[in-house]
Protein backbone atom coordinates (compact mmCIF):
# COMPACT_ATOMS: atom_id res chain seq x y z
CA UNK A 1 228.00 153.08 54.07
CA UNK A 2 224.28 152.78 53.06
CA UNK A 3 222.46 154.42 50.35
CA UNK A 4 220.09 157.50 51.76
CA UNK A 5 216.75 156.13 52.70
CA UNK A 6 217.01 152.59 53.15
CA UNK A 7 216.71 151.32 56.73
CA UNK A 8 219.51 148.31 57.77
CA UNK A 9 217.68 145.27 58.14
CA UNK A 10 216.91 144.32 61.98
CA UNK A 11 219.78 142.13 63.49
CA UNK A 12 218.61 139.18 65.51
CA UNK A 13 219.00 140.97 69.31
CA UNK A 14 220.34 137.55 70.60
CA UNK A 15 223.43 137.33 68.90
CA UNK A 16 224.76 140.35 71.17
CA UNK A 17 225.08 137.37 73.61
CA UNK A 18 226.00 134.49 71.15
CA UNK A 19 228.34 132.32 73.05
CA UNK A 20 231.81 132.03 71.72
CA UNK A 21 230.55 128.14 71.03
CA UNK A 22 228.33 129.00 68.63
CA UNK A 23 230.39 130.80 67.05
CA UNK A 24 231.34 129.91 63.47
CA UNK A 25 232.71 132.81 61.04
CA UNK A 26 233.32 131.65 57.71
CA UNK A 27 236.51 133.76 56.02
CA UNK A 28 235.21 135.74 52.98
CA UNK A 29 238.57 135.99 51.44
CA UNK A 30 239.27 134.12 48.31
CA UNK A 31 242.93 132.82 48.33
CA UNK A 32 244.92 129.74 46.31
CA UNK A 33 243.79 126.42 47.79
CA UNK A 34 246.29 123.17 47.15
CA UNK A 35 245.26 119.87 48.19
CA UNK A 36 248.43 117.94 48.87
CA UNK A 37 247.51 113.94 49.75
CA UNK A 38 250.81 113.23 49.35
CA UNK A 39 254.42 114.32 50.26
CA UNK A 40 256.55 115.72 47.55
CA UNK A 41 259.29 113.06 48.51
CA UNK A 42 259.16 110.09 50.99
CA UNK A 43 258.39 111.42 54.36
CA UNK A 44 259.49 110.04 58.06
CA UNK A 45 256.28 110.36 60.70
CA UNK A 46 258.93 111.29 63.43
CA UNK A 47 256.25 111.46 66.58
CA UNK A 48 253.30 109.32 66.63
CA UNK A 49 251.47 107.07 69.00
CA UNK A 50 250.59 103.62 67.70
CA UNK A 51 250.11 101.53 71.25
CA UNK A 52 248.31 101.76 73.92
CA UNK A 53 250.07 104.14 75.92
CA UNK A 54 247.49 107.49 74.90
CA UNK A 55 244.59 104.88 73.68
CA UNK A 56 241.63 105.62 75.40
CA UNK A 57 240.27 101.84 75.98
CA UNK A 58 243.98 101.44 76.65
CA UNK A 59 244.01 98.90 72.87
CA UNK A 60 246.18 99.70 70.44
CA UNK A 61 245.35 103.38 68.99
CA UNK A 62 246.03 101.43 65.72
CA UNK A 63 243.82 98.36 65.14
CA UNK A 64 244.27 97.34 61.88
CA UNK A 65 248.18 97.68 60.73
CA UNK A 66 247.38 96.99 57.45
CA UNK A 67 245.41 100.11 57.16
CA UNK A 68 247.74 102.23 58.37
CA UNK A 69 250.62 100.53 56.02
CA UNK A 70 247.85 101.47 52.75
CA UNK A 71 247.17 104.76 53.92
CA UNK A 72 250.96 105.45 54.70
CA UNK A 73 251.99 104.48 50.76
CA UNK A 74 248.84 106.85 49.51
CA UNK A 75 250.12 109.50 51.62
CA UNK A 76 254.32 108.28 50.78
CA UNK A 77 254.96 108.30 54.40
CA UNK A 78 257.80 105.57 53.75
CA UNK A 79 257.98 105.37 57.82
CA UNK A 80 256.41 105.93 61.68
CA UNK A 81 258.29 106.78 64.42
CA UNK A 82 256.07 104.57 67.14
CA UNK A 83 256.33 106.20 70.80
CA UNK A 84 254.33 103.66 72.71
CA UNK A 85 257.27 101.41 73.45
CA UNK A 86 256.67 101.64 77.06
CA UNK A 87 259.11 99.06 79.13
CA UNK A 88 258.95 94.89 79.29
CA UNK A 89 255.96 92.64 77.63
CA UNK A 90 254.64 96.04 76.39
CA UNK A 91 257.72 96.92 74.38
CA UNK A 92 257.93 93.46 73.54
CA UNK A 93 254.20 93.46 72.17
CA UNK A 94 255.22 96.92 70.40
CA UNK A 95 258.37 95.65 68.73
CA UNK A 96 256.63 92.85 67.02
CA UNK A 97 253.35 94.14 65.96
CA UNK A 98 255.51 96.74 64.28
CA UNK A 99 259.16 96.55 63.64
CA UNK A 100 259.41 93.38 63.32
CA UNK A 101 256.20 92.52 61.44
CA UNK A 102 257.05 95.24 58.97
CA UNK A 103 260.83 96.35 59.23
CA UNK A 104 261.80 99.66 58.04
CA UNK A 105 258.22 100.95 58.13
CA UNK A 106 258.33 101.08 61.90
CA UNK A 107 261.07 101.65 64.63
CA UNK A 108 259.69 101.98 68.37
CA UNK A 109 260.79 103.98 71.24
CA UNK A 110 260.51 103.06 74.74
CA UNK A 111 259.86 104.36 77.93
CA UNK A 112 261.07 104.11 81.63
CA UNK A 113 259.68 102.99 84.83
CA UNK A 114 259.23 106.52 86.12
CA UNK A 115 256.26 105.12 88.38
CA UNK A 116 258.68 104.07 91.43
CA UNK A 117 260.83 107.30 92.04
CA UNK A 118 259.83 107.02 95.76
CA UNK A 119 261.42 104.35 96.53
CA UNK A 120 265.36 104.32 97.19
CA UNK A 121 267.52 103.51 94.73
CA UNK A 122 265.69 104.84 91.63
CA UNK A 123 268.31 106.12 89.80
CA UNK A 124 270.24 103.06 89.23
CA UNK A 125 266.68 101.42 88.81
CA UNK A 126 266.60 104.07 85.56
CA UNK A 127 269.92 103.20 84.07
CA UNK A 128 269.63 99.54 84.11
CA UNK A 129 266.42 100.27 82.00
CA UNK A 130 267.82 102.29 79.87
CA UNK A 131 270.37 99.38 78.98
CA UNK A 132 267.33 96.73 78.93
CA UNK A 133 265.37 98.82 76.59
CA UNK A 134 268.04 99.03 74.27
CA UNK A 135 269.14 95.55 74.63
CA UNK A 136 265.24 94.84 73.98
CA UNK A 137 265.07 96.57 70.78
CA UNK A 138 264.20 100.30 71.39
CA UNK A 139 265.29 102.55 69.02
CA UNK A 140 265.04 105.34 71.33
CA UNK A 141 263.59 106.86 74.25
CA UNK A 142 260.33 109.21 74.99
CA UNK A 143 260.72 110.85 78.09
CA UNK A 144 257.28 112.34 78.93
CA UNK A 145 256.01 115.83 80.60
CA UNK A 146 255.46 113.97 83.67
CA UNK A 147 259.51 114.39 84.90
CA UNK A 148 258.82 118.12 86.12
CA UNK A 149 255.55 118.14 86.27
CA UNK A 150 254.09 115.20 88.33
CA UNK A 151 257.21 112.83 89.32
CA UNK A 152 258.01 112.97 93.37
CA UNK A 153 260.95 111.34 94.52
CA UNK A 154 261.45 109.76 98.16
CA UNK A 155 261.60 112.79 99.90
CA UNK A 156 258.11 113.93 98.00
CA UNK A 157 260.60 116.72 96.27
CA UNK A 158 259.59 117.54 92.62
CA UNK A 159 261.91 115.92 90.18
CA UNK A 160 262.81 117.89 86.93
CA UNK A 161 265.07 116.44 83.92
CA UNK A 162 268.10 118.30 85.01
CA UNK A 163 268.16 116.74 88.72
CA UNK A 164 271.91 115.60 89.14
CA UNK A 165 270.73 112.46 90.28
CA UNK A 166 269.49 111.60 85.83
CA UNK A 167 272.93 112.58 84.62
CA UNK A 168 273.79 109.21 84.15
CA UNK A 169 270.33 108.20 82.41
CA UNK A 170 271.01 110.46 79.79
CA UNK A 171 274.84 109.72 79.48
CA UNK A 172 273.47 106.18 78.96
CA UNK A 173 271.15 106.56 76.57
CA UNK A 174 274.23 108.43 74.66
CA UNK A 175 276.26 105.60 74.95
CA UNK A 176 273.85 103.51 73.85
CA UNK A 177 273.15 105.87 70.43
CA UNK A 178 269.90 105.81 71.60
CA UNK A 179 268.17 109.17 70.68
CA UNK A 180 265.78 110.69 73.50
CA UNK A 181 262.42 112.50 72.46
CA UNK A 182 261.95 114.68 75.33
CA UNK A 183 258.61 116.45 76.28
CA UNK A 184 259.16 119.31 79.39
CA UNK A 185 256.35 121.52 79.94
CA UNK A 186 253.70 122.02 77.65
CA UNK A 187 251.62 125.19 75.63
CA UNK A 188 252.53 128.04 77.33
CA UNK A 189 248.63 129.18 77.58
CA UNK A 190 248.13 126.20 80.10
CA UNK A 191 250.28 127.86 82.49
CA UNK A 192 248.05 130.93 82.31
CA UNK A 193 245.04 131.73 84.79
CA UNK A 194 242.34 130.24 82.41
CA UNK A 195 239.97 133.21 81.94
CA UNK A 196 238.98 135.52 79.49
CA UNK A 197 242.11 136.30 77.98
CA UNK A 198 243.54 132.75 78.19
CA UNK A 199 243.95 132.06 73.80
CA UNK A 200 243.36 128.48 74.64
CA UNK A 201 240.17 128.76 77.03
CA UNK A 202 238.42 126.60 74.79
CA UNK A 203 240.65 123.80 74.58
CA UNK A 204 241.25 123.89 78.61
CA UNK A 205 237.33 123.93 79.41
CA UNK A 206 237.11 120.97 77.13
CA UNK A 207 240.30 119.39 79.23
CA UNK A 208 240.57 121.45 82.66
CA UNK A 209 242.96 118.58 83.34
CA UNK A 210 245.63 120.13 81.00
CA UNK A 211 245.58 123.50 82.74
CA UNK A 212 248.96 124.20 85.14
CA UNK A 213 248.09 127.68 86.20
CA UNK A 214 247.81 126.15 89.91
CA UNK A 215 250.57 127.26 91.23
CA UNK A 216 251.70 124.49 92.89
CA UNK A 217 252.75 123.25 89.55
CA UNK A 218 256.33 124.23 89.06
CA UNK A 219 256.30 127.34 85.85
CA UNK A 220 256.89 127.06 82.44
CA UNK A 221 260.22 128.92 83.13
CA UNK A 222 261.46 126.20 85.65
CA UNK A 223 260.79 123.59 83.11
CA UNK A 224 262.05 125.37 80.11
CA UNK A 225 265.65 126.10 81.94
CA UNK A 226 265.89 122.37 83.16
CA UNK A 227 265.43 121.10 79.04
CA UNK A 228 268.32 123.72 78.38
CA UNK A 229 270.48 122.50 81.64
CA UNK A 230 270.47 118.51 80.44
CA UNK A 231 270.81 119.72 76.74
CA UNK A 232 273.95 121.75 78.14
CA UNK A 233 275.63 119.22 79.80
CA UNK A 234 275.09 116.14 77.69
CA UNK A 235 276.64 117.04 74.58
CA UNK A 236 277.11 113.12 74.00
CA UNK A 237 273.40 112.66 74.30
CA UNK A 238 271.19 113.55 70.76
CA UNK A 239 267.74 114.90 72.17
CA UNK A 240 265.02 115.80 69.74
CA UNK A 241 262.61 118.42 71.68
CA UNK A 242 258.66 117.38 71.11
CA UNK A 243 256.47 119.95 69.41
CA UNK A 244 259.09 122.17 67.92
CA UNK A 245 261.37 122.49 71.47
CA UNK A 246 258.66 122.33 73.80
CA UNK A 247 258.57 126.46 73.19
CA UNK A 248 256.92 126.77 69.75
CA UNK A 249 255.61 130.51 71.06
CA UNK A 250 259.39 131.64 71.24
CA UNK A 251 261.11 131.00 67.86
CA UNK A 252 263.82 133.24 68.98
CA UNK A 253 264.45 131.18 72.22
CA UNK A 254 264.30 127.59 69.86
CA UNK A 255 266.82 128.88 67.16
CA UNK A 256 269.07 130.40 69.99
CA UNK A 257 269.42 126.46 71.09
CA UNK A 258 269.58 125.09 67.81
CA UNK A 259 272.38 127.95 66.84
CA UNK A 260 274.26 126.63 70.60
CA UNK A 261 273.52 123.12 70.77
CA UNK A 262 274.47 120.66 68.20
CA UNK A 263 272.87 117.56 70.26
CA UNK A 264 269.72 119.26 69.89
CA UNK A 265 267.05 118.67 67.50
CA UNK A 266 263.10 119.61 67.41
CA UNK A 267 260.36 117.86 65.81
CA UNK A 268 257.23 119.96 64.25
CA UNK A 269 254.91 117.51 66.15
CA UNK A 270 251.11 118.99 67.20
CA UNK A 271 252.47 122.43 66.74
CA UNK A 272 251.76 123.72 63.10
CA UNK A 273 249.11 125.54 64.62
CA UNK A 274 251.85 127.66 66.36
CA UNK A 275 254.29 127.90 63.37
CA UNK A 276 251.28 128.60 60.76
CA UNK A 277 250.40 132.17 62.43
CA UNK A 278 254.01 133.01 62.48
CA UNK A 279 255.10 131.59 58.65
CA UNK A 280 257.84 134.18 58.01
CA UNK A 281 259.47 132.94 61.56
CA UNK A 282 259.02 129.64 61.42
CA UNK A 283 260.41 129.65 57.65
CA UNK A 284 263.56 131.58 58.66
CA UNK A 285 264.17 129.38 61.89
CA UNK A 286 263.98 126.18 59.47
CA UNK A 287 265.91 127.80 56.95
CA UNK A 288 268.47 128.33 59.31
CA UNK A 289 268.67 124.49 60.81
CA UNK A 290 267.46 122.20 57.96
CA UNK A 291 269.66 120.08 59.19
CA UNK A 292 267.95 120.02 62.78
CA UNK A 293 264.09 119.58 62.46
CA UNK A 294 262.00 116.19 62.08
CA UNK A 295 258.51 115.99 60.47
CA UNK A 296 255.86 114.36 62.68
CA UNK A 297 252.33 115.16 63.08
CA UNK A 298 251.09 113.61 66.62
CA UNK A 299 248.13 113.03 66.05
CA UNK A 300 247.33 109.68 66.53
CA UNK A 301 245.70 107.10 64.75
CA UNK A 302 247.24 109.12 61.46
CA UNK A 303 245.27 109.33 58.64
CA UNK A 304 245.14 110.73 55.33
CA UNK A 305 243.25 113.66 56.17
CA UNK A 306 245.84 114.58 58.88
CA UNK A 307 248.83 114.38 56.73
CA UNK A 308 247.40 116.12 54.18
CA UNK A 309 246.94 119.81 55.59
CA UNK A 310 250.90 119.22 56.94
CA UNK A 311 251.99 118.35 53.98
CA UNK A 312 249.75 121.58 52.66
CA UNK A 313 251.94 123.77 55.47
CA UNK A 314 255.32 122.65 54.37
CA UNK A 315 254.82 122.62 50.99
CA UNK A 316 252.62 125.32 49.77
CA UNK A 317 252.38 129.29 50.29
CA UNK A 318 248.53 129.01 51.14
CA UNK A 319 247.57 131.50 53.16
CA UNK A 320 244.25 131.67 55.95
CA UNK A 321 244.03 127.93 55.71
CA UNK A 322 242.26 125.52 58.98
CA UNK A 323 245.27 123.41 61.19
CA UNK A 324 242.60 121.08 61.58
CA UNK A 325 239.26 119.37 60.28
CA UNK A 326 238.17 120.29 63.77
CA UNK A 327 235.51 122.51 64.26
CA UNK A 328 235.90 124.68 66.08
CA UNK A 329 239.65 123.78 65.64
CA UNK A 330 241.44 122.42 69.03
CA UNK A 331 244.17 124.70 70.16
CA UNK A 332 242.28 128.45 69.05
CA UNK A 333 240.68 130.18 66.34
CA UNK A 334 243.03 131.24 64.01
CA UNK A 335 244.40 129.85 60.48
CA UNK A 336 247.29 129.16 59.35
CA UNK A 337 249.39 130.08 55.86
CA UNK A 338 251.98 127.63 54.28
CA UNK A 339 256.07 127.83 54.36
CA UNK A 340 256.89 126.73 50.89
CA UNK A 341 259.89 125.10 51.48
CA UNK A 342 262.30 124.51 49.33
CA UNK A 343 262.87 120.73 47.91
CA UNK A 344 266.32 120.33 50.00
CA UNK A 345 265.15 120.93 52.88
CA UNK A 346 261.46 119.35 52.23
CA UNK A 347 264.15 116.11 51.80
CA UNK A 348 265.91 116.76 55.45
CA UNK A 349 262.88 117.34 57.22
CA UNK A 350 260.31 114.55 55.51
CA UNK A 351 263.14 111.98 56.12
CA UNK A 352 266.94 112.27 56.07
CA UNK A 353 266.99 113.88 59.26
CA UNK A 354 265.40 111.47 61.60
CA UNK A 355 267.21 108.57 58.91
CA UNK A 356 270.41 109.98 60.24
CA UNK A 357 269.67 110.56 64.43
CA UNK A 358 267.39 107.12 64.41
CA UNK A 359 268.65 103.60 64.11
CA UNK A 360 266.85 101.71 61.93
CA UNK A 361 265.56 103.89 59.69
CA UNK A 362 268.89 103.82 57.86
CA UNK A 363 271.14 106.35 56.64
């Protein structure tokens, strides 16, 4: 309300059409601000990229090892998770840049030849990997987005993770002790028509190649039921679900299969942005499974910075703070407020967790 007599001051008539681009509202709200550059206790990196797998050059998204081992004791990250392991000379390459160059600060995962489903006889081409991995040196497996959502098999059918024809890749891998990181689907927003309403229309015009609202792409449902289905009936098999369950939107549906499965497990991987604008729900589904979530940040190479505002997030009750030094942040334009967890579980999820589901981190 203005004062009688005084005229408002003319607004600028162009920023009735400022493009959401330009747009860059600073909060006015003055709230506690923690800066935590290092974890309370010794903290696990559970899902990270440190080969050339997601490298844009295709070089190791890591160049200088050393580096990363300094910033990892500033930050007392006592250990990364690598998920570049891949298959062959590349896991070989990944094993002994890493583990065995610097043993206990790295274990790697590796990958499978999913790149020759067409031709007959993949399945038993699939288990024999799994066993040569492991045999290799692997410490686990990543098993990618691409099973549901790009892999064809000889017939030029869609293959999804529950197809009968993987049940024995995944009995293997539980055999073998060999924990699976398993990525179905992806934000639920990128299965959406990308318009107006889309909350991540800025992050698919920068990447239109993330968007699966085509519907020729099998739906998020599909995807989401055929995680649950090889969860279901591989109780033998420990799977860790990427980015908090590959459903970070539904806390309800991830604590439902935490509360059913105990071979399930979820990581917090690229998804604080998610859990940040929902802190009483994400505190009360961790609360409940302290036992069942991994710390990892995804974000690759890691740095300081990075760690820091996750660290901030499980640590502190801050409240309207930025998921990222981004600007505009990637994945939309909200803020996030801290869980404050308690020091028990800050213990499970930094580190004994993933020390007790991943050889060679020790127990």
């Amino acid at each position: 309300m203005r004062s009688p007599g005084l005229e408002p001051a003319p607004l600028d008539p162009s920023l009735h059409d400022l493009p959401l681009a330009a747009y860059r509202p600073r909060a006015s709200m003055r709230v506690p601000e923690h800066h935590v550059e290092r974890a309370r206790f010794p903290a696990i990196d559970g899902h990270n990229h440190l080969g050339g797998w997601l490298a844009p050059d295709g070089d190791w998204s890591v160049r200088d090892v050393g580096a990363l081992l300094a910033d990892m004791d500033r930050c007392n990250v006592a250990a990364i998770v690598n998920l570049d392991g891949m298959w062959g000379d590349e896991l070989r390459a990944n094993l002994e840049r890493y583990d065995e160059a610097h043993p206990g600060r790295f274990v790697t995962f590796a990958h499978l030849a999913w790149q020759q489903p067409a031709e007959p006889g993949w399945p038993d081409r699939l288990v024999r990997g799994v066993r040569d991995v492991a045999a290799a040196g692997a410490r686990g497996l990543k098993v990618w987005k691409s099973l549901g959502l790009g892999l064809r098999d000889e017939r030029d059918a869609w293959i999804f993770p529950d197809d009968d024809r993987l049940a024995p890749v995944w009995e293997a891998a539980g055999e073998l002790s060999l924990p699976i990181v398993i990525h179905v689907a992806d934000p639920v927003a990128f299965f959406e028509p990308v318009d107006a309403r889309n909350e991540r229309l800025e992050e698919l015009l920068a990447h239109p190649e993330w968007s699966f609202a085509d519907e020729r792409f099998p739906r998020f449902a599909r995807l989401i039921d055929g995680l649950e289905a090889v969860v279901a009936r591989h109780p033998g098999t420990t799977l860790i679900g990427a980015h908090v369950g590959c459903f970070a939107e539904d806390l309800a549906w991830v604590d439902r299969m935490l509360g059913t499965y105990p071979n399930f497990h979820v990581d917090l991987a690229a998804r604080i942005a998610e859990l940040g604008r929902q802190p009483r729900a994400a505190r009360r589904l961790i609360d409940a499974h302290p036992d069942r979530v991994l710390f990892g940040i995804d974000l690759f190479p890691p740095g300081p910075a990075e760690y820091a505002i996750h660290f901030r997030f499980l640590e502190t009750d801050d409240e309207g703070f930025a998921y990222s030094n981004d600007d505009p942040p990637p994945q939309g334009r909200w803020t996030i407020s801290g869980l404050a967890l308690p020091d028990e579980t800050l213990r499970a999820v930094y580190a004994s967790n993933a020390r007790r589901l991943i050889p060679g981190l020790g127990g």
